[in-house]
C-alpha atoms as a PDB file:
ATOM      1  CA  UNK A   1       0.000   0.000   0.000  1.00  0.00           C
ATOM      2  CA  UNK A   2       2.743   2.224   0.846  1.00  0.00           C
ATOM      3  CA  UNK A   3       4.697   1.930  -1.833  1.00  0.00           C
ATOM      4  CA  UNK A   4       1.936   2.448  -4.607  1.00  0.00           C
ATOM      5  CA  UNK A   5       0.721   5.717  -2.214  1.00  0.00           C
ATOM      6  CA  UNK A   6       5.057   6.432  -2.693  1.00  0.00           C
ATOM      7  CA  UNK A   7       5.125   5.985  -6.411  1.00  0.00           C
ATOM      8  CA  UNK A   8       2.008   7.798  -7.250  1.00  0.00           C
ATOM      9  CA  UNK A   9       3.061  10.982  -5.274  1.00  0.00           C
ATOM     10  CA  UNK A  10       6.470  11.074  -6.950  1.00  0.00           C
ATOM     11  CA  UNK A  11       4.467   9.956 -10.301  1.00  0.00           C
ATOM     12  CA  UNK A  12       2.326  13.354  -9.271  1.00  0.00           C
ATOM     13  CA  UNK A  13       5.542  15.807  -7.952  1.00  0.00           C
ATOM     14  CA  UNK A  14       7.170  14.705 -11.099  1.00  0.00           C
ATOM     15  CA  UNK A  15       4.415  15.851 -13.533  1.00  0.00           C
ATOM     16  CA  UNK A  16       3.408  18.748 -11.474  1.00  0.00           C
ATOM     17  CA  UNK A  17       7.123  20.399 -11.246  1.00  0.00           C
ATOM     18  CA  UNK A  18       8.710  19.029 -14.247  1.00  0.00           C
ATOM     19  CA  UNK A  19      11.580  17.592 -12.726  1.00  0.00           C
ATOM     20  CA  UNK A  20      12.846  15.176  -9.904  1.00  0.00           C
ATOM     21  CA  UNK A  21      11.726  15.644  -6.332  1.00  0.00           C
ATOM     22  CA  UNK A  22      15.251  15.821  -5.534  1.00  0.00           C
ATOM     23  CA  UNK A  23      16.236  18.705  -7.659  1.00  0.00           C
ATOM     24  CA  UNK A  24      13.042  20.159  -6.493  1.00  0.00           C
ATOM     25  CA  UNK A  25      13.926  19.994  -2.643  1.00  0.00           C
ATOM     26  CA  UNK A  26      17.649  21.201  -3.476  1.00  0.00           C
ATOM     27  CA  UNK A  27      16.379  24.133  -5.129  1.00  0.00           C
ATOM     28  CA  UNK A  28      14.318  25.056  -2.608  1.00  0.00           C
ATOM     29  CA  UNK A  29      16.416  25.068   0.213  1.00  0.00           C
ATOM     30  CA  UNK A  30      19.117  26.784  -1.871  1.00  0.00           C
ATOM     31  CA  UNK A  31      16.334  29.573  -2.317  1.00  0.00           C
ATOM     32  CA  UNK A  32      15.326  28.920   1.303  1.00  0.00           C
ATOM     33  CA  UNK A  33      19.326  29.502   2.912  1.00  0.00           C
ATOM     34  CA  UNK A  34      20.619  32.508  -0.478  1.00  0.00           C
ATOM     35  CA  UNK A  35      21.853  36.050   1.239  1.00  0.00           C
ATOM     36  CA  UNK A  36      18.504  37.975   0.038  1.00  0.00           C
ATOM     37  CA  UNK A  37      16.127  35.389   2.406  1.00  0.00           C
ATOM     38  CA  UNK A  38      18.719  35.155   5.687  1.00  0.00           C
ATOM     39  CA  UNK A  39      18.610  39.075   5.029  1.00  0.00           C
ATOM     40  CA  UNK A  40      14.859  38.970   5.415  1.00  0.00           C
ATOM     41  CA  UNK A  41      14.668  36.581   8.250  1.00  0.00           C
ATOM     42  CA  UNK A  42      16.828  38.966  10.367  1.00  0.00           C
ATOM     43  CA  UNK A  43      14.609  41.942   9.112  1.00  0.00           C
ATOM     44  CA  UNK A  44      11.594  40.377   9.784  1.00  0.00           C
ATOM     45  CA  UNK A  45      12.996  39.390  13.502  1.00  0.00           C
ATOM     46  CA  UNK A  46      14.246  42.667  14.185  1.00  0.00           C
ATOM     47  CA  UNK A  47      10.999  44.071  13.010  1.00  0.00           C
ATOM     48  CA  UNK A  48       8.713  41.892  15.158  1.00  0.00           C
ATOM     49  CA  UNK A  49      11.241  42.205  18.433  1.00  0.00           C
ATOM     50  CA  UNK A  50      11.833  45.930  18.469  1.00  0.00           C
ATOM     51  CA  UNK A  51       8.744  47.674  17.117  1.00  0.00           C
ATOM     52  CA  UNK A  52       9.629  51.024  15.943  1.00  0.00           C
ATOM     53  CA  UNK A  53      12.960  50.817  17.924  1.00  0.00           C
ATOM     54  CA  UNK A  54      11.115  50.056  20.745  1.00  0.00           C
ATOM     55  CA  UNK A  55      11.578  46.783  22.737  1.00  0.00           C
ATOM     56  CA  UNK A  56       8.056  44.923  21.687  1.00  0.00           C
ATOM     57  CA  UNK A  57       5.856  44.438  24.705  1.00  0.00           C
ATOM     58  CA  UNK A  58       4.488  40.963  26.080  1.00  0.00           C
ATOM     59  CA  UNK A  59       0.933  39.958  24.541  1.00  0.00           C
ATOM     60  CA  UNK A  60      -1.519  39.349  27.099  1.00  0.00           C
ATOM     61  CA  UNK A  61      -2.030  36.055  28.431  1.00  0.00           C
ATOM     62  CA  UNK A  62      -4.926  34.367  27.262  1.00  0.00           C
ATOM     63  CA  UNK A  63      -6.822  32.105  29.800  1.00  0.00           C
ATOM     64  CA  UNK A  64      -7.926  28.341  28.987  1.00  0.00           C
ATOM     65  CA  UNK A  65     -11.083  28.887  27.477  1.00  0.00           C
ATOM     66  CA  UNK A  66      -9.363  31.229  25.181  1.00  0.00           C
ATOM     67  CA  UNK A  67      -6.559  29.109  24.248  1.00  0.00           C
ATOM     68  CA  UNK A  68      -8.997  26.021  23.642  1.00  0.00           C
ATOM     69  CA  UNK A  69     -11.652  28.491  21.352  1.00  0.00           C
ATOM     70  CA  UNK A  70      -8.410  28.962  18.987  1.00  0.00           C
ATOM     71  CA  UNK A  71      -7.114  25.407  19.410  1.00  0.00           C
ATOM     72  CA  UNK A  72     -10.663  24.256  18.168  1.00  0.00           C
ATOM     73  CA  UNK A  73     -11.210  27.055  15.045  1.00  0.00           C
ATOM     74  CA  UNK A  74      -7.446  26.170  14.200  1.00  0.00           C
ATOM     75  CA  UNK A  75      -8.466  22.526  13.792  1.00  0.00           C
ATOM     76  CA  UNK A  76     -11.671  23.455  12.110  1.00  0.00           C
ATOM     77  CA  UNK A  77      -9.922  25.777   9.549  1.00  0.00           C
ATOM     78  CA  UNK A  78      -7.315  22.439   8.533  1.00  0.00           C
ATOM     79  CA  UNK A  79     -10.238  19.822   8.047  1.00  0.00           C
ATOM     80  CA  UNK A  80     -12.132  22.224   5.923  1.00  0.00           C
ATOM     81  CA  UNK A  81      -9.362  23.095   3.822  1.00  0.00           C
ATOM     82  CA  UNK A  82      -7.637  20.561   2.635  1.00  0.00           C
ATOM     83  CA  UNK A  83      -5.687  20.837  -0.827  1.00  0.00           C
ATOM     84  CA  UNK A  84      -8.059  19.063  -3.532  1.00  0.00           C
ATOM     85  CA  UNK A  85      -5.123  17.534  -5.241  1.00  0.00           C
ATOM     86  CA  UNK A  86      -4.528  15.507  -1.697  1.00  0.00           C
ATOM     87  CA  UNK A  87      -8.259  14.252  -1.367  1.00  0.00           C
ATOM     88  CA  UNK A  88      -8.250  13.398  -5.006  1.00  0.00           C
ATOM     89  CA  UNK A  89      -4.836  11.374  -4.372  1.00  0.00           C
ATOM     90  CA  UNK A  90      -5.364   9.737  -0.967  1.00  0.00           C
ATOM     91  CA  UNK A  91      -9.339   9.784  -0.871  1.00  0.00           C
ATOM     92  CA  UNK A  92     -10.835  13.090   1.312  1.00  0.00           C
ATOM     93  CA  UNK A  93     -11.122  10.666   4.878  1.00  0.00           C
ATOM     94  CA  UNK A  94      -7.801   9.368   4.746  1.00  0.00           C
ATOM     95  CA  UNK A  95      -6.683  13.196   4.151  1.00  0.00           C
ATOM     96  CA  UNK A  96      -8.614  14.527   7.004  1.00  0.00           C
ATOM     97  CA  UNK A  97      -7.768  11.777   9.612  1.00  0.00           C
ATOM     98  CA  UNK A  98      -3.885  12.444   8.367  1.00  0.00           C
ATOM     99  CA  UNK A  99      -4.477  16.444   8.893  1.00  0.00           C
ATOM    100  CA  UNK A 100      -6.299  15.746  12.104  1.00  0.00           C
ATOM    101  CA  UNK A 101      -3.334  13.725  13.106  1.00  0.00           C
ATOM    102  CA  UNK A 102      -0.617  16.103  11.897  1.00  0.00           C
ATOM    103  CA  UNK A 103      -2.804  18.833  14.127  1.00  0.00           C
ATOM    104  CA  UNK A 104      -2.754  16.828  17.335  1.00  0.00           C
ATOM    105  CA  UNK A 105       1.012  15.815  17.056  1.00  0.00           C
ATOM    106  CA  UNK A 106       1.796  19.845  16.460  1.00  0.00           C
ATOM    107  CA  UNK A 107      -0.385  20.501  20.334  1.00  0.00           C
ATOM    108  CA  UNK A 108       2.397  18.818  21.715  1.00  0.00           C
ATOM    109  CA  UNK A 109       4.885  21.999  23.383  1.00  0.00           C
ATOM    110  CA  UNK A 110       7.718  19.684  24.096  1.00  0.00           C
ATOM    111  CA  UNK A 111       7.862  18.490  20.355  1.00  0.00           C
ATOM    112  CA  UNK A 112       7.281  21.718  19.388  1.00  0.00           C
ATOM    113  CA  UNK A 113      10.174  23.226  20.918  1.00  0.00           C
ATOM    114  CA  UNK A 114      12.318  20.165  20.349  1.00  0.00           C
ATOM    115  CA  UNK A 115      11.867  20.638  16.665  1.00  0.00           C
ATOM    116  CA  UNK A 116      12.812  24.428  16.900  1.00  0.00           C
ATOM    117  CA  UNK A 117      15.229  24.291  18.363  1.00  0.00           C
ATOM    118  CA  UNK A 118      17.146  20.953  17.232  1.00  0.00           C
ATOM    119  CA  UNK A 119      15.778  20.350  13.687  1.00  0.00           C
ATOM    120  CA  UNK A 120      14.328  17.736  12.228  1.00  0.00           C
END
Protein backbone atom coordinates (compact mmCIF):
# COMPACT_ATOMS: atom_id res chain seq x y z
CA UNK A 1 0.00 0.00 0.00
CA UNK A 2 2.74 2.22 0.85
CA UNK A 3 4.70 1.93 -1.83
CA UNK A 4 1.94 2.45 -4.61
CA UNK A 5 0.72 5.72 -2.21
CA UNK A 6 5.06 6.43 -2.69
CA UNK A 7 5.12 5.99 -6.41
CA UNK A 8 2.01 7.80 -7.25
CA UNK A 9 3.06 10.98 -5.27
CA UNK A 10 6.47 11.07 -6.95
CA UNK A 11 4.47 9.96 -10.30
CA UNK A 12 2.33 13.35 -9.27
CA UNK A 13 5.54 15.81 -7.95
CA UNK A 14 7.17 14.71 -11.10
CA UNK A 15 4.42 15.85 -13.53
CA UNK A 16 3.41 18.75 -11.47
CA UNK A 17 7.12 20.40 -11.25
CA UNK A 18 8.71 19.03 -14.25
CA UNK A 19 11.58 17.59 -12.73
CA UNK A 20 12.85 15.18 -9.90
CA UNK A 21 11.73 15.64 -6.33
CA UNK A 22 15.25 15.82 -5.53
CA UNK A 23 16.24 18.70 -7.66
CA UNK A 24 13.04 20.16 -6.49
CA UNK A 25 13.93 19.99 -2.64
CA UNK A 26 17.65 21.20 -3.48
CA UNK A 27 16.38 24.13 -5.13
CA UNK A 28 14.32 25.06 -2.61
CA UNK A 29 16.42 25.07 0.21
CA UNK A 30 19.12 26.78 -1.87
CA UNK A 31 16.33 29.57 -2.32
CA UNK A 32 15.33 28.92 1.30
CA UNK A 33 19.33 29.50 2.91
CA UNK A 34 20.62 32.51 -0.48
CA UNK A 35 21.85 36.05 1.24
CA UNK A 36 18.50 37.97 0.04
CA UNK A 37 16.13 35.39 2.41
CA UNK A 38 18.72 35.16 5.69
CA UNK A 39 18.61 39.08 5.03
CA UNK A 40 14.86 38.97 5.42
CA UNK A 41 14.67 36.58 8.25
CA UNK A 42 16.83 38.97 10.37
CA UNK A 43 14.61 41.94 9.11
CA UNK A 44 11.59 40.38 9.78
CA UNK A 45 13.00 39.39 13.50
CA UNK A 46 14.25 42.67 14.19
CA UNK A 47 11.00 44.07 13.01
CA UNK A 48 8.71 41.89 15.16
CA UNK A 49 11.24 42.21 18.43
CA UNK A 50 11.83 45.93 18.47
CA UNK A 51 8.74 47.67 17.12
CA UNK A 52 9.63 51.02 15.94
CA UNK A 53 12.96 50.82 17.92
CA UNK A 54 11.12 50.06 20.75
CA UNK A 55 11.58 46.78 22.74
CA UNK A 56 8.06 44.92 21.69
CA UNK A 57 5.86 44.44 24.71
CA UNK A 58 4.49 40.96 26.08
CA UNK A 59 0.93 39.96 24.54
CA UNK A 60 -1.52 39.35 27.10
CA UNK A 61 -2.03 36.06 28.43
CA UNK A 62 -4.93 34.37 27.26
CA UNK A 63 -6.82 32.10 29.80
CA UNK A 64 -7.93 28.34 28.99
CA UNK A 65 -11.08 28.89 27.48
CA UNK A 66 -9.36 31.23 25.18
CA UNK A 67 -6.56 29.11 24.25
CA UNK A 68 -9.00 26.02 23.64
CA UNK A 69 -11.65 28.49 21.35
CA UNK A 70 -8.41 28.96 18.99
CA UNK A 71 -7.11 25.41 19.41
CA UNK A 72 -10.66 24.26 18.17
CA UNK A 73 -11.21 27.06 15.04
CA UNK A 74 -7.45 26.17 14.20
CA UNK A 75 -8.47 22.53 13.79
CA UNK A 76 -11.67 23.45 12.11
CA UNK A 77 -9.92 25.78 9.55
CA UNK A 78 -7.31 22.44 8.53
CA UNK A 79 -10.24 19.82 8.05
CA UNK A 80 -12.13 22.22 5.92
CA UNK A 81 -9.36 23.09 3.82
CA UNK A 82 -7.64 20.56 2.63
CA UNK A 83 -5.69 20.84 -0.83
CA UNK A 84 -8.06 19.06 -3.53
CA UNK A 85 -5.12 17.53 -5.24
CA UNK A 86 -4.53 15.51 -1.70
CA UNK A 87 -8.26 14.25 -1.37
CA UNK A 88 -8.25 13.40 -5.01
CA UNK A 89 -4.84 11.37 -4.37
CA UNK A 90 -5.36 9.74 -0.97
CA UNK A 91 -9.34 9.78 -0.87
CA UNK A 92 -10.84 13.09 1.31
CA UNK A 93 -11.12 10.67 4.88
CA UNK A 94 -7.80 9.37 4.75
CA UNK A 95 -6.68 13.20 4.15
CA UNK A 96 -8.61 14.53 7.00
CA UNK A 97 -7.77 11.78 9.61
CA UNK A 98 -3.88 12.44 8.37
CA UNK A 99 -4.48 16.44 8.89
CA UNK A 100 -6.30 15.75 12.10
CA UNK A 101 -3.33 13.73 13.11
CA UNK A 102 -0.62 16.10 11.90
CA UNK A 103 -2.80 18.83 14.13
CA UNK A 104 -2.75 16.83 17.33
CA UNK A 105 1.01 15.81 17.06
CA UNK A 106 1.80 19.85 16.46
CA UNK A 107 -0.39 20.50 20.33
CA UNK A 108 2.40 18.82 21.72
CA UNK A 109 4.88 22.00 23.38
CA UNK A 110 7.72 19.68 24.10
CA UNK A 111 7.86 18.49 20.35
CA UNK A 112 7.28 21.72 19.39
CA UNK A 113 10.17 23.23 20.92
CA UNK A 114 12.32 20.17 20.35
CA UNK A 115 11.87 20.64 16.67
CA UNK A 116 12.81 24.43 16.90
CA UNK A 117 15.23 24.29 18.36
CA UNK A 118 17.15 20.95 17.23
CA UNK A 119 15.78 20.35 13.69
CA UNK A 120 14.33 17.74 12.23
Amino acid sequence: MFSFLRRTLIVFVKLTFGMSINRQILDTAEWLFSESMLIWYVHLFRDSIWVDGKLAESAPSRSAEEKQASRTAAREKILTNIPEALSNLVGLQNAQQGAAKVFEVLQETLLNKHLFYVGP
